[in-house]
N, C-alpha and C. Protein backbone atom coordinates (compact mmCIF):
# COMPACT_ATOMS: atom_id res chain seq x y z
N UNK A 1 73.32 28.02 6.99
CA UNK A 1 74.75 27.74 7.02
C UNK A 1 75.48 28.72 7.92
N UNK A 2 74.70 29.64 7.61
CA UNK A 2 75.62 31.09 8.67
C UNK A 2 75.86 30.34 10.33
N UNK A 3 74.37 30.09 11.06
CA UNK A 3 74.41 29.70 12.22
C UNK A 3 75.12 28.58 12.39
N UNK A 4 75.38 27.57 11.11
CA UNK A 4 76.51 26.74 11.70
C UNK A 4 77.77 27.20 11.86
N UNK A 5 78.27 28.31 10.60
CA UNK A 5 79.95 28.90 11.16
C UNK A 5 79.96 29.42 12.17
N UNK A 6 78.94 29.82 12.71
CA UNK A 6 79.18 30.84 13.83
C UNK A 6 79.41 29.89 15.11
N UNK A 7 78.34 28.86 15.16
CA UNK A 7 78.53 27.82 16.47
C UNK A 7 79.95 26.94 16.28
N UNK A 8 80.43 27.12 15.39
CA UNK A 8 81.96 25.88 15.49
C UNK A 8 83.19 27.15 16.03
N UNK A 9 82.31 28.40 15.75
CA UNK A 9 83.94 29.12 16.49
C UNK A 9 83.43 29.85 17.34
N UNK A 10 82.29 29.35 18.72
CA UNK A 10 82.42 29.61 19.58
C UNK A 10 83.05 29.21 20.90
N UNK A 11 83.81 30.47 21.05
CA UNK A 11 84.60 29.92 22.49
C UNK A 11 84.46 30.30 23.93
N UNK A 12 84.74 29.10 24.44
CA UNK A 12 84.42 29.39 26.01
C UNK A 12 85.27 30.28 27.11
N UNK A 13 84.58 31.46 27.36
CA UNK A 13 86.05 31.87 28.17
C UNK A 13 85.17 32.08 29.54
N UNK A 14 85.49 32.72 30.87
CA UNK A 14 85.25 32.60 31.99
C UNK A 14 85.66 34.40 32.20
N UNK A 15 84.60 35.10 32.70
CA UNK A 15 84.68 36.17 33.46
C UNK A 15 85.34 36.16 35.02
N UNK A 16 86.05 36.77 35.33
CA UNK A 16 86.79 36.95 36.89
C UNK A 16 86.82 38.00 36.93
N UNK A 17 85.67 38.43 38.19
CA UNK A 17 85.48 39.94 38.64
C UNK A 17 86.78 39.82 39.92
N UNK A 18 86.83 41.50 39.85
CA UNK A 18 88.35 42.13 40.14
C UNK A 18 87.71 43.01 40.76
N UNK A 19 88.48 43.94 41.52
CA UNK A 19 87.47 45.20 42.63
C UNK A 19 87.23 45.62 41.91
N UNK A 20 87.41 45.99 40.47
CA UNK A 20 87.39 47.49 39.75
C UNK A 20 86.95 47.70 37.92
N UNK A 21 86.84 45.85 38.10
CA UNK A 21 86.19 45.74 36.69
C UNK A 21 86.02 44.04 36.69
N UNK A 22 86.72 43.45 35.32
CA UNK A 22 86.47 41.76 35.40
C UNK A 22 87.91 41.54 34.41
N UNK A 23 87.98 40.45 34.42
CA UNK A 23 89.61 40.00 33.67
C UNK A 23 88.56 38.68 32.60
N UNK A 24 88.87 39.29 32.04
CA UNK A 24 88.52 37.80 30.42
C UNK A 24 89.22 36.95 30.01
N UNK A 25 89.76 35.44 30.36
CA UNK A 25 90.73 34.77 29.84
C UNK A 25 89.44 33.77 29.50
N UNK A 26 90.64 32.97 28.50
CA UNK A 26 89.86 31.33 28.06
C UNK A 26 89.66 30.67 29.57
N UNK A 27 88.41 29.85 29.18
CA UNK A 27 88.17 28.71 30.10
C UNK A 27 88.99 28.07 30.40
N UNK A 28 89.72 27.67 29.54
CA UNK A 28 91.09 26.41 29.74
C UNK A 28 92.00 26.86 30.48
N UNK A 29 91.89 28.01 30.65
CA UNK A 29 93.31 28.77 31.48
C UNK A 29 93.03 28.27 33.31
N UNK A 30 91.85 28.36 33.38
CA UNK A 30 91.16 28.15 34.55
C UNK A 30 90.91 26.91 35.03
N UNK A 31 91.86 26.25 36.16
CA UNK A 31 92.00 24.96 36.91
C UNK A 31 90.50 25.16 37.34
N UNK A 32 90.37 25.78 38.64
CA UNK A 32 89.06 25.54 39.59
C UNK A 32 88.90 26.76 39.99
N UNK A 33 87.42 27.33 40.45
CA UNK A 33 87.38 28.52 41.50
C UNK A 33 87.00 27.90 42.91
N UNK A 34 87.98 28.61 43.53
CA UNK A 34 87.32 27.60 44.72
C UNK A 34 87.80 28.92 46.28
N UNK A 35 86.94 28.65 47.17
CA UNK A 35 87.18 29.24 48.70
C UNK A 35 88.49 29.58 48.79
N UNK A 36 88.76 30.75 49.34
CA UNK A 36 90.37 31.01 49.56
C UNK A 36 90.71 30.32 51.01
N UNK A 37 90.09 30.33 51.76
CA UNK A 37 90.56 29.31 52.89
C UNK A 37 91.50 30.19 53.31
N UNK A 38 92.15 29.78 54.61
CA UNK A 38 93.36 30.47 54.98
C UNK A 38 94.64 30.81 54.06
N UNK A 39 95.06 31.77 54.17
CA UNK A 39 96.61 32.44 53.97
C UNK A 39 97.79 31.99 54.36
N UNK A 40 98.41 31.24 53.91
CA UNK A 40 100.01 31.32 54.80
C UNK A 40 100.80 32.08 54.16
N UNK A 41 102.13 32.00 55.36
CA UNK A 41 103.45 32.66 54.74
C UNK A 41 102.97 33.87 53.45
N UNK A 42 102.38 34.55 54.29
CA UNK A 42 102.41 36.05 53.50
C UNK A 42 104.12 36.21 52.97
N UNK A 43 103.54 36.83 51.95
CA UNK A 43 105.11 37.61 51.23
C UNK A 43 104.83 39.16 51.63
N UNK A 44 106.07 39.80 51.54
CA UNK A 44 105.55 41.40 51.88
C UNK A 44 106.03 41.96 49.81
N UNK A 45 104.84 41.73 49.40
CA UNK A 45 104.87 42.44 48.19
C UNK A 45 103.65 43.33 48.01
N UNK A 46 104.03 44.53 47.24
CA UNK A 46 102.58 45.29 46.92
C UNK A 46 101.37 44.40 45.83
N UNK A 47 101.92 43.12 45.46
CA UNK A 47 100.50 42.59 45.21
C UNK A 47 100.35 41.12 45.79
N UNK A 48 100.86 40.38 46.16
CA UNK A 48 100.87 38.83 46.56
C UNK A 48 100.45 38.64 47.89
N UNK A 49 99.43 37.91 48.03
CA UNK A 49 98.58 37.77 49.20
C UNK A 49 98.95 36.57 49.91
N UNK A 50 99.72 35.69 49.91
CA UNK A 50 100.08 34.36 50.44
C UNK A 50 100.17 33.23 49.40
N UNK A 51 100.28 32.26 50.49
CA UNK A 51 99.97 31.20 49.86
C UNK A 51 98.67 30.32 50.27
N UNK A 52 98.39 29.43 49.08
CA UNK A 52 97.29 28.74 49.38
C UNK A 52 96.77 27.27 49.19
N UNK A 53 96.57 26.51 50.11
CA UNK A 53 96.93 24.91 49.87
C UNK A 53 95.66 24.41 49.24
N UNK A 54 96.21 24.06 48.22
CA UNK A 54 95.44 23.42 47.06
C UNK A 54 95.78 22.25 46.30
N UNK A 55 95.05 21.26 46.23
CA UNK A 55 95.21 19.87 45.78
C UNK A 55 96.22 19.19 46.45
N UNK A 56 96.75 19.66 47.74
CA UNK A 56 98.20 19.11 48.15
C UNK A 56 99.31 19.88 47.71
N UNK A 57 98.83 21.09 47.17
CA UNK A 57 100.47 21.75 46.90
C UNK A 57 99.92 22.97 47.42
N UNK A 58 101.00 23.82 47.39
CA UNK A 58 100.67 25.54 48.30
C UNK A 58 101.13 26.38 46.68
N UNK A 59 100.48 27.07 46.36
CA UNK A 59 100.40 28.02 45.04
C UNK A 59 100.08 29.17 45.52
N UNK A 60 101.06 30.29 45.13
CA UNK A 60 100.77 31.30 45.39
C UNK A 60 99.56 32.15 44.97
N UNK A 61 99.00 33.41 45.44
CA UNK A 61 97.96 34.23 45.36
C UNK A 61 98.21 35.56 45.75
N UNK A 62 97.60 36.07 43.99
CA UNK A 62 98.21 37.30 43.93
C UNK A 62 96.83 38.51 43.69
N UNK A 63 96.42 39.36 44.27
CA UNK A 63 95.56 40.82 43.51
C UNK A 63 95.63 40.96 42.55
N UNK A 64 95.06 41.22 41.33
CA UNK A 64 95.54 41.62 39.88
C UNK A 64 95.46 42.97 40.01
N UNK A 65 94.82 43.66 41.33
CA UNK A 65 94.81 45.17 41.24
C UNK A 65 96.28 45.65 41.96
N UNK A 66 96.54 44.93 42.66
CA UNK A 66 98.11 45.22 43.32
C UNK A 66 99.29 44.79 42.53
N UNK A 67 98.97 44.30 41.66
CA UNK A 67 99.87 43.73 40.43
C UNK A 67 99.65 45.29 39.89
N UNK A 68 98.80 45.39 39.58
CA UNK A 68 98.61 46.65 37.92
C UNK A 68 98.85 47.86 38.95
N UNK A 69 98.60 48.14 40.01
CA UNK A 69 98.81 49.66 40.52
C UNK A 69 99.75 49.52 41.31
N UNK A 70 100.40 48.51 41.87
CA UNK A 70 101.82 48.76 42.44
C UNK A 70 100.81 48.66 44.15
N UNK A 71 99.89 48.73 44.70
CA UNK A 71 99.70 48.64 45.85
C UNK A 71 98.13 47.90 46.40
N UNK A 72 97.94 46.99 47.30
CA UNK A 72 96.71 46.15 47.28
C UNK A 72 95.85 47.61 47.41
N UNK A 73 94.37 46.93 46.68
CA UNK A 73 93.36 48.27 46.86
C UNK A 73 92.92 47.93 48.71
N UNK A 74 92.24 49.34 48.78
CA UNK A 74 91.52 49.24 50.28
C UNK A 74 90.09 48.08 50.05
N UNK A 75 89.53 47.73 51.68
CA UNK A 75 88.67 47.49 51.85
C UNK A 75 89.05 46.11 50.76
N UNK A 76 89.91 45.04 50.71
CA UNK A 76 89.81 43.82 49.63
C UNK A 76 89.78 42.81 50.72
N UNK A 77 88.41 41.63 49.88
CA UNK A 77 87.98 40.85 51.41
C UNK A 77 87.92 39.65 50.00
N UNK A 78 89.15 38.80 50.51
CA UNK A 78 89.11 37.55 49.30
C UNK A 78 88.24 36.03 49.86
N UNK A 79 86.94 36.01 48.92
CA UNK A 79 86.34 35.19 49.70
C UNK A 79 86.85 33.45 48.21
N UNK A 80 87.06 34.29 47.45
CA UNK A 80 87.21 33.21 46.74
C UNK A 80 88.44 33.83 45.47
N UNK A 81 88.83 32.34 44.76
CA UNK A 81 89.91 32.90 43.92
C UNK A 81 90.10 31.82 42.82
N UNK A 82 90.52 32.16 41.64
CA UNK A 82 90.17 31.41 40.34
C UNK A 82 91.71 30.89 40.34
N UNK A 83 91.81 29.19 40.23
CA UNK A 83 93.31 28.88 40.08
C UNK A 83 93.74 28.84 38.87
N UNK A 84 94.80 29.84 38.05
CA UNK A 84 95.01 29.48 37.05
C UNK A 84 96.17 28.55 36.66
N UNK A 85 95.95 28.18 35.16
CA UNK A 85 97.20 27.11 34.77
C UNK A 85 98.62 27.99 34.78
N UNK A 86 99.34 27.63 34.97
CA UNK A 86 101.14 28.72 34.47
C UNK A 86 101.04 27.59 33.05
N UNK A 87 101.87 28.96 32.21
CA UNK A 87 102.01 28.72 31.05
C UNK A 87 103.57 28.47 30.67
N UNK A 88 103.97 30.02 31.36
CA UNK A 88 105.37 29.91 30.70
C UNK A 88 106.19 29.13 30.83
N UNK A 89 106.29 29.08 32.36
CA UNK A 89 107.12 27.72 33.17
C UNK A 89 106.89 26.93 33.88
N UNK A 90 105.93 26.22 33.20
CA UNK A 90 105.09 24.89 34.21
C UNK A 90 106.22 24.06 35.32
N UNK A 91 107.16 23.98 35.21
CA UNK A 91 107.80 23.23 36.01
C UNK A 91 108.02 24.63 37.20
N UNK A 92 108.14 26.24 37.46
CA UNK A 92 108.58 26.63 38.43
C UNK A 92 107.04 27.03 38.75
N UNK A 93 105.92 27.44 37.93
CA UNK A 93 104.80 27.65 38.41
C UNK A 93 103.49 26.89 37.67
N UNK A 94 103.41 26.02 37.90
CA UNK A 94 102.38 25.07 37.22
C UNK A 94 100.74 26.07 37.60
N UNK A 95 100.80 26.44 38.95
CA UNK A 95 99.69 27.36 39.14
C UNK A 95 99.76 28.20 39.87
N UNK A 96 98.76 29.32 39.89
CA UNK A 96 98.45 30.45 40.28
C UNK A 96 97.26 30.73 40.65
N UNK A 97 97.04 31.72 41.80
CA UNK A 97 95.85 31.92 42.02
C UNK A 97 95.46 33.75 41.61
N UNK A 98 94.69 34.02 41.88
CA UNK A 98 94.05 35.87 41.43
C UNK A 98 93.10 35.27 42.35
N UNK A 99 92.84 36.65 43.25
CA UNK A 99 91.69 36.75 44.16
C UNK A 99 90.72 37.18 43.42
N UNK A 100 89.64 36.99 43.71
CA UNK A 100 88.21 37.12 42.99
C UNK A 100 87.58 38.27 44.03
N UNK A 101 86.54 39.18 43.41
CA UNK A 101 85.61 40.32 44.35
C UNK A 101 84.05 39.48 43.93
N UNK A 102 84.38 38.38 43.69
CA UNK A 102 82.83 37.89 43.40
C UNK A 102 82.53 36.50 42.76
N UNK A 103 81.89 36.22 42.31
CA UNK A 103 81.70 34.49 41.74
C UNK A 103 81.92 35.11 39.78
N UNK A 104 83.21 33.98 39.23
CA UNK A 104 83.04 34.13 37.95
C UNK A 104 81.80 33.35 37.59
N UNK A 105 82.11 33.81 35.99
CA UNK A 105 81.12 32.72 34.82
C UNK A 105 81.61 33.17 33.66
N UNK A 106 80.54 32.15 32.57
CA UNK A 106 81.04 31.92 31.60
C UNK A 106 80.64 32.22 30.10
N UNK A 107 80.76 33.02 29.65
CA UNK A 107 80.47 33.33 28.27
C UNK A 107 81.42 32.55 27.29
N UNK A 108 79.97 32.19 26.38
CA UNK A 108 80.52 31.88 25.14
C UNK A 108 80.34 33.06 24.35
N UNK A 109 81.64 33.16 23.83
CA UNK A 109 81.26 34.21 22.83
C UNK A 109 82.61 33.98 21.17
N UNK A 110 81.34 34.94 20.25
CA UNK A 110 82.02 34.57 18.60
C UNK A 110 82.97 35.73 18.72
N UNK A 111 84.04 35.93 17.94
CA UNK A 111 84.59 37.09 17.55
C UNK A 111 84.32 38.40 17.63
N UNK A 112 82.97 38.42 16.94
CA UNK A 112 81.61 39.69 16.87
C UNK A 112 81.36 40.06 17.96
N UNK A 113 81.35 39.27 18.92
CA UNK A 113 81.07 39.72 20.75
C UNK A 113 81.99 40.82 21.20
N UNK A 114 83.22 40.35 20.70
CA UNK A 114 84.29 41.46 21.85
C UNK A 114 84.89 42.22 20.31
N UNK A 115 84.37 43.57 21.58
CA UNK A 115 84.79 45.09 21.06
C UNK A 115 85.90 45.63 20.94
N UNK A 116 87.02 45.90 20.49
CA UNK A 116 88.78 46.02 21.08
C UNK A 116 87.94 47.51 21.53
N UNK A 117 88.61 47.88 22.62
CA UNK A 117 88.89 49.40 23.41
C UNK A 117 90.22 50.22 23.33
N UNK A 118 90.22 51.44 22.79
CA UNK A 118 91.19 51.95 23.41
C UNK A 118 91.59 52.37 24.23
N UNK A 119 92.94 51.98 25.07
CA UNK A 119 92.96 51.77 26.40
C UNK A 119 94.80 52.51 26.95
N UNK A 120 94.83 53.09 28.14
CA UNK A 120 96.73 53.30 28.13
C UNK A 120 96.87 51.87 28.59
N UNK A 121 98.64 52.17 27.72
CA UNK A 121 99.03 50.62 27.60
C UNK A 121 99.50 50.66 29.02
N UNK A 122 99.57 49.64 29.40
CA UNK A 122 99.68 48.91 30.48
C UNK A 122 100.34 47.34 30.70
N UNK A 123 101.33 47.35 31.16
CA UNK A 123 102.41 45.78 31.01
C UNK A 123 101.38 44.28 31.49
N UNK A 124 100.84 45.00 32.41
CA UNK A 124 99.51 43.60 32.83
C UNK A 124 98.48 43.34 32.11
N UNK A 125 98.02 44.75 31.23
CA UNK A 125 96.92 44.36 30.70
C UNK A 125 97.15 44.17 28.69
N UNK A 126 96.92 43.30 28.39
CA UNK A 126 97.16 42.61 26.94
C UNK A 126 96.45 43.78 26.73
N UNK A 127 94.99 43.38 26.74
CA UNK A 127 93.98 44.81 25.77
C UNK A 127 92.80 44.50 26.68
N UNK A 128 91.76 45.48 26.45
CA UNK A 128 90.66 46.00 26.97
C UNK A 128 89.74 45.95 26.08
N UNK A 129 88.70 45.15 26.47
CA UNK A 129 87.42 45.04 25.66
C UNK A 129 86.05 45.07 25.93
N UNK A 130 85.25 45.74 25.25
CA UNK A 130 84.02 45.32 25.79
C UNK A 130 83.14 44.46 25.23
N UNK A 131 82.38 43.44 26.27
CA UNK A 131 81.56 42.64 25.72
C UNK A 131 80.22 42.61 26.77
N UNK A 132 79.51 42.30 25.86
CA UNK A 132 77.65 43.01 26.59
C UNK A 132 77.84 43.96 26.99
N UNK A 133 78.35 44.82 26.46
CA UNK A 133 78.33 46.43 27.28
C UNK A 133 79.67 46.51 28.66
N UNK A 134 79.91 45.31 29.16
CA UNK A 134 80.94 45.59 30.00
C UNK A 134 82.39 45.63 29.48
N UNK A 135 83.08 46.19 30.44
CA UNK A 135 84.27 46.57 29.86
C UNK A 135 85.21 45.74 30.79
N UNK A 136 85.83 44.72 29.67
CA UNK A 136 86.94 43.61 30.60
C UNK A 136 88.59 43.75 29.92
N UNK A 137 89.53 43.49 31.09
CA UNK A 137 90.63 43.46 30.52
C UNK A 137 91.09 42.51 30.15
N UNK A 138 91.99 41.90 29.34
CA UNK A 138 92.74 40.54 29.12
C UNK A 138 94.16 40.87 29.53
N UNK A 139 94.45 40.33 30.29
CA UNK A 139 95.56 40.07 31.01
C UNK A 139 96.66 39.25 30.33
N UNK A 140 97.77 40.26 30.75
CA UNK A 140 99.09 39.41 29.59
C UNK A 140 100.08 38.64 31.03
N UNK A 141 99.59 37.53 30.61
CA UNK A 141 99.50 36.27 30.91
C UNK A 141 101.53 35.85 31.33
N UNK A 142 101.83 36.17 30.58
CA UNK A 142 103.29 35.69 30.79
C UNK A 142 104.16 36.81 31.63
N UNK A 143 103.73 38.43 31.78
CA UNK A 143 103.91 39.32 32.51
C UNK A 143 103.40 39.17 34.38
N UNK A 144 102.09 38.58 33.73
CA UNK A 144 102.17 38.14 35.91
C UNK A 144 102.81 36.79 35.61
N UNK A 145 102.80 36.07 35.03
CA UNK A 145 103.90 34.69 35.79
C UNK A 145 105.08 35.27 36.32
N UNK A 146 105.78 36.27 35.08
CA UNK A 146 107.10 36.43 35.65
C UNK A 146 107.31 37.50 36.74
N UNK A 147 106.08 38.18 36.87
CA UNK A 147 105.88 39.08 38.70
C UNK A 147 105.81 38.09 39.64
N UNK A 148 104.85 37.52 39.51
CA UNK A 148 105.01 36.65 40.62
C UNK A 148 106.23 35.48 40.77
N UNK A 149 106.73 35.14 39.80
CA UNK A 149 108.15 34.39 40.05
C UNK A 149 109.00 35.21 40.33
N UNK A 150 109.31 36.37 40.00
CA UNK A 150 109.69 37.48 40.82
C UNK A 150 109.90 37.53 42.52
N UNK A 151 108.68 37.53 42.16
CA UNK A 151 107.82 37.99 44.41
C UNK A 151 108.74 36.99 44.89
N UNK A 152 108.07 35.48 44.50
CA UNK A 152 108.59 34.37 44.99
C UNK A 152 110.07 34.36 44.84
N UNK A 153 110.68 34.51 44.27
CA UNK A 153 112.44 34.55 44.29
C UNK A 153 113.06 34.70 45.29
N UNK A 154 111.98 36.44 45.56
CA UNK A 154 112.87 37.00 46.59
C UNK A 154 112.14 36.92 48.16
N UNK A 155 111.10 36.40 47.92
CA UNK A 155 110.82 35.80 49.64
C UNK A 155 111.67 34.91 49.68
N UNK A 156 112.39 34.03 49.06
CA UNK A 156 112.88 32.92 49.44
C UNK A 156 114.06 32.96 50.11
C-alpha cells in the first residue's frame, strides 16, 4: 500500500540549468524548450536579453542570473531557453523565456526528495533545495513576471 501512496503524489517538475546552479519549477509551468534563434530589439536592462519569436508572437527573454545579481554573468552563450507560462497576468505576459546553460529534464519526485536549505533570502529566489545531492533554487514566480513587466514598460 505504501508504494501506491507514494506513486499518486508523484510530481513532475523539470530541471533548468542556469550558469551557476539549476532552477526547479513544475512541469506545467514549462510551454517548450526550444533553440534561442536570433535576438531582437534588445532592451538595455541588467537582465533581459531580447526578444524572441515564438509560435508567431515575440516574448521576451530574460537571465535568471542578471535578474538575481543585478548584472548579466560573463562568458553567457544562450544556445537554448525554456518558455515559461505567465501566471500573474496572462493577458500582459502570457509567456516568458529564461536562458538555459544547458539541456533541462525531468524529475519526478515525492515530497521526501526535496531537502528545504537554508539559504539568504533573496526576492527571486522562493527557497533553495536540494535534491539528489544537487542544490536547486525555486524561483518566485510572480517577482520575475513583475521585473520583467517592469523592463518591458520602460523600453517602450
Amino acid at each position: 500500500m505504501k508504494a501506491l501512496e507514494s506513486t499518486s503524489s508523484v510530481l513532475a517538475n523539470i530541471v533548468l540549468p542556469v550558469t551557476d546552479g539549476a532552477l526547479l519549477v513544475p512541469n506545467a509551468a514549462v510551454a517548450e524548450v526550444t533553440i534561442a534563434g536570433g535576438l531582437s530589439s534588445a532592451i538595455a536592462s541588467s537582465f533581459m536579453l531580447g526578444m524572441l519569436m515564438w509560435r508567431e508572437q515575440e516574448i521576451p527573454v530574460f537571465s535568471f542570473e542578471g535578474l538575481r545579481d543585478g548584472e548579466l554573468p560573463k562568458n553567457l552563450k544562450i544556445r537554448h531557453v525554456a518558455v515559461l507560462h505567465g501566471i500573474g497576468n496572462r493577458a500582459a505576459l502570457p509567456f516568458f523565456a529564461v536562458a538555459l546553460s544547458g539541456m533541462p529534464h525531468i524529475e519526478r519526485l515525492i515530497s521526501a526528495d526535496v531537502e528545504p536549505l537554508e539559504a539568504q533570502t533573496q526576492p527571486l529566489i522562493h527557497s533553495v533545495v536540494r535534491v539528489a545531492e544537487q542544490r536547486m533554487m525555486i524561483p518566485d514566480w510572480d517577482y520575475m513576471e513583475q521585473q520583467i513587466m517592469a523592463a518591458l514598460a520602460t523600453a517602450v
